[in-house]
Protein backbone atom coordinates (compact mmCIF):
# COMPACT_ATOMS: atom_id res chain seq x y z
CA UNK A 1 46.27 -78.15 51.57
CA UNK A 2 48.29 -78.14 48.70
CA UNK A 3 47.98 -82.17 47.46
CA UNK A 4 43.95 -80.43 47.56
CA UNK A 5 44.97 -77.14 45.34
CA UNK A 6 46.68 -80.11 42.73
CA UNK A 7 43.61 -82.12 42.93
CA UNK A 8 41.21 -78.84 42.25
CA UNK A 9 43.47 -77.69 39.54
CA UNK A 10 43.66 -81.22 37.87
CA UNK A 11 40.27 -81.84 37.87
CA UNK A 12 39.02 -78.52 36.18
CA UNK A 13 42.25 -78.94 33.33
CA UNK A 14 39.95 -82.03 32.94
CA UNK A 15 36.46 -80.48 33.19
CA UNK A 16 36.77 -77.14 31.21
CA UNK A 17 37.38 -79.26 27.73
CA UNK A 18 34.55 -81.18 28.47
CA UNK A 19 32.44 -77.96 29.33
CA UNK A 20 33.62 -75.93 26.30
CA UNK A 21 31.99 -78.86 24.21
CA UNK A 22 28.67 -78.33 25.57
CA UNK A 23 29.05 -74.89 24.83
CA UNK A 24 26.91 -73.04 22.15
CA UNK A 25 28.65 -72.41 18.53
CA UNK A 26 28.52 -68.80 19.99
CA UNK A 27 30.45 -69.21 23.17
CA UNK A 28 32.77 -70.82 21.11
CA UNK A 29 33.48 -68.47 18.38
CA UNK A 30 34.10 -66.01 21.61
CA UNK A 31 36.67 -68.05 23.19
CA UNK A 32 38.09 -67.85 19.81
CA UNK A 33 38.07 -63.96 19.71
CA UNK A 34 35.46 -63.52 17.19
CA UNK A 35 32.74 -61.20 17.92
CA UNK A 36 29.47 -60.54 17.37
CA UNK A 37 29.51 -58.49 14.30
CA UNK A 38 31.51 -61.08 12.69
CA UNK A 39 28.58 -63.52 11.84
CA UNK A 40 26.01 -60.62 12.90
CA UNK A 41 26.90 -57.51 11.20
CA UNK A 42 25.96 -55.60 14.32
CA UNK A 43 27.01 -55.98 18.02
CA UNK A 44 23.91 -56.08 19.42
CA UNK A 45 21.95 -58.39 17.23
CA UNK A 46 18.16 -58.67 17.87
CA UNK A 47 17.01 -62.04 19.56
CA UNK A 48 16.54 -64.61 17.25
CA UNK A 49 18.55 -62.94 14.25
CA UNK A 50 19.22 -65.27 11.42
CA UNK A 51 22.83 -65.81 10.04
CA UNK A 52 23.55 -66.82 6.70
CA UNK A 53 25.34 -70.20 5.29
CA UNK A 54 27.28 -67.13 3.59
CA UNK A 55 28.49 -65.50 6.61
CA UNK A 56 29.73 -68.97 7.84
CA UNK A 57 31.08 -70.04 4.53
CA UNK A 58 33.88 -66.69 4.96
CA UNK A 59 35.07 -68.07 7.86
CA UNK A 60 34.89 -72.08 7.45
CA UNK A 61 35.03 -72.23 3.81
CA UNK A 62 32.28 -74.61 1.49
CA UNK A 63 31.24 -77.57 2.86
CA UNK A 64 33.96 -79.44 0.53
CA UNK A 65 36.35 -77.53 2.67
CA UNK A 66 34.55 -78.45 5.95
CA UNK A 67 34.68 -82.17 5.23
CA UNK A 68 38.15 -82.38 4.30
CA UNK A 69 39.01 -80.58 7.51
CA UNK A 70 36.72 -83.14 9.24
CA UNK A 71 38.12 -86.19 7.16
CA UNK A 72 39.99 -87.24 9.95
CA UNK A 73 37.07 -87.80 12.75
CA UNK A 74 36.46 -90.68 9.79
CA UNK A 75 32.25 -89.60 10.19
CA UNK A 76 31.17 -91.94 8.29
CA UNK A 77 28.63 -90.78 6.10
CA UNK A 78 30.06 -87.77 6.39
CA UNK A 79 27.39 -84.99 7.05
CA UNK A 80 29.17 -82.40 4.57
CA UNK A 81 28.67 -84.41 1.90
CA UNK A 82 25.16 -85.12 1.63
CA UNK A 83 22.12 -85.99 -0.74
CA UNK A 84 20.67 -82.27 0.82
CA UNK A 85 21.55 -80.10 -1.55
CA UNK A 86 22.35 -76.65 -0.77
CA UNK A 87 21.40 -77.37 3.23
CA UNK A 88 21.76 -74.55 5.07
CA UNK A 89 24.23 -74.71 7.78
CA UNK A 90 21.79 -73.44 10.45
CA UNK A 91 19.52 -76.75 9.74
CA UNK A 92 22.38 -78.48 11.95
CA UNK A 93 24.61 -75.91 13.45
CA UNK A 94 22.77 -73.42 15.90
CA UNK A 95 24.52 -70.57 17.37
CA UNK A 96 23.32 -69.64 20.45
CA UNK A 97 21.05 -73.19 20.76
CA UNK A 98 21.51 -77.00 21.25
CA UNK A 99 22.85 -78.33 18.00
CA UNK A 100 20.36 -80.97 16.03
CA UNK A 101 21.55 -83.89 13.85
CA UNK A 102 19.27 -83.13 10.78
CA UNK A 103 20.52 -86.72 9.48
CA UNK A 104 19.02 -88.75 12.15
CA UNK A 105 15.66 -87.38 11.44
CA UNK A 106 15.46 -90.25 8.61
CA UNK A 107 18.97 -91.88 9.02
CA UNK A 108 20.03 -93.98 12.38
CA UNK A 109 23.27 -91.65 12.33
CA UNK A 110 24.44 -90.58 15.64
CA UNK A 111 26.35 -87.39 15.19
CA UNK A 112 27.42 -84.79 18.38
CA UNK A 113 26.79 -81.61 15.94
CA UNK A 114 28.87 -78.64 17.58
């Protein structure tokens, strides 16, 4: 019984990593504490509410900041730095949807976008 209770408890310290990346950006910011009014402005926000590059630029800084935060997964182009000019984050990032790699639309870039 209790090699079994190790084996269960092992396995999901291996799993719930794993399942936080297939998260939403949402569930993520709320396993980080932040709420809904933080990107939002309101706690209950109307399906399909837009957020800002502004809102997320507060938090996570320009996208010079981003990529030197990111320099070290050694992405390669590196996303942040782009020939897009002013590309709003939401083209990529999607808060409460599946992610997109914008890039590979034209580029053979395979990118996991969070």
């Amino acid at each position: 019984m209790r090699k079994n209770l190790v084996l269960l408890l092992g396995s999901l310290l291996i799993a719930l990593p794993a399942m936080a990346q297939d998260s939403f950006l949402a569930d993520r910011h709320v396993t980080k504490s932040v709420n809904c009014t933080a990107c939002h402005e309101t706690q209950a926000p109307k399906q399909g509410a837009e957020v800002s590059s502004g809102k997320c630029v507060q938090c996570h800084g320009t996208l010079e900041n981003i990529a030197a935060k990111t320099k070290d997964k050694k992405l390669d182009p590196d996303p942040h730095y782009n020939h897009l000019v002013n590309t709003d984050c939401q083209e990529c990032h999607r808060g409460h949807g599946q992610s997109t790699n914008v890039c590979a639309n034209c580029h053979n870039l395979k990118y996991k976008v969070p």
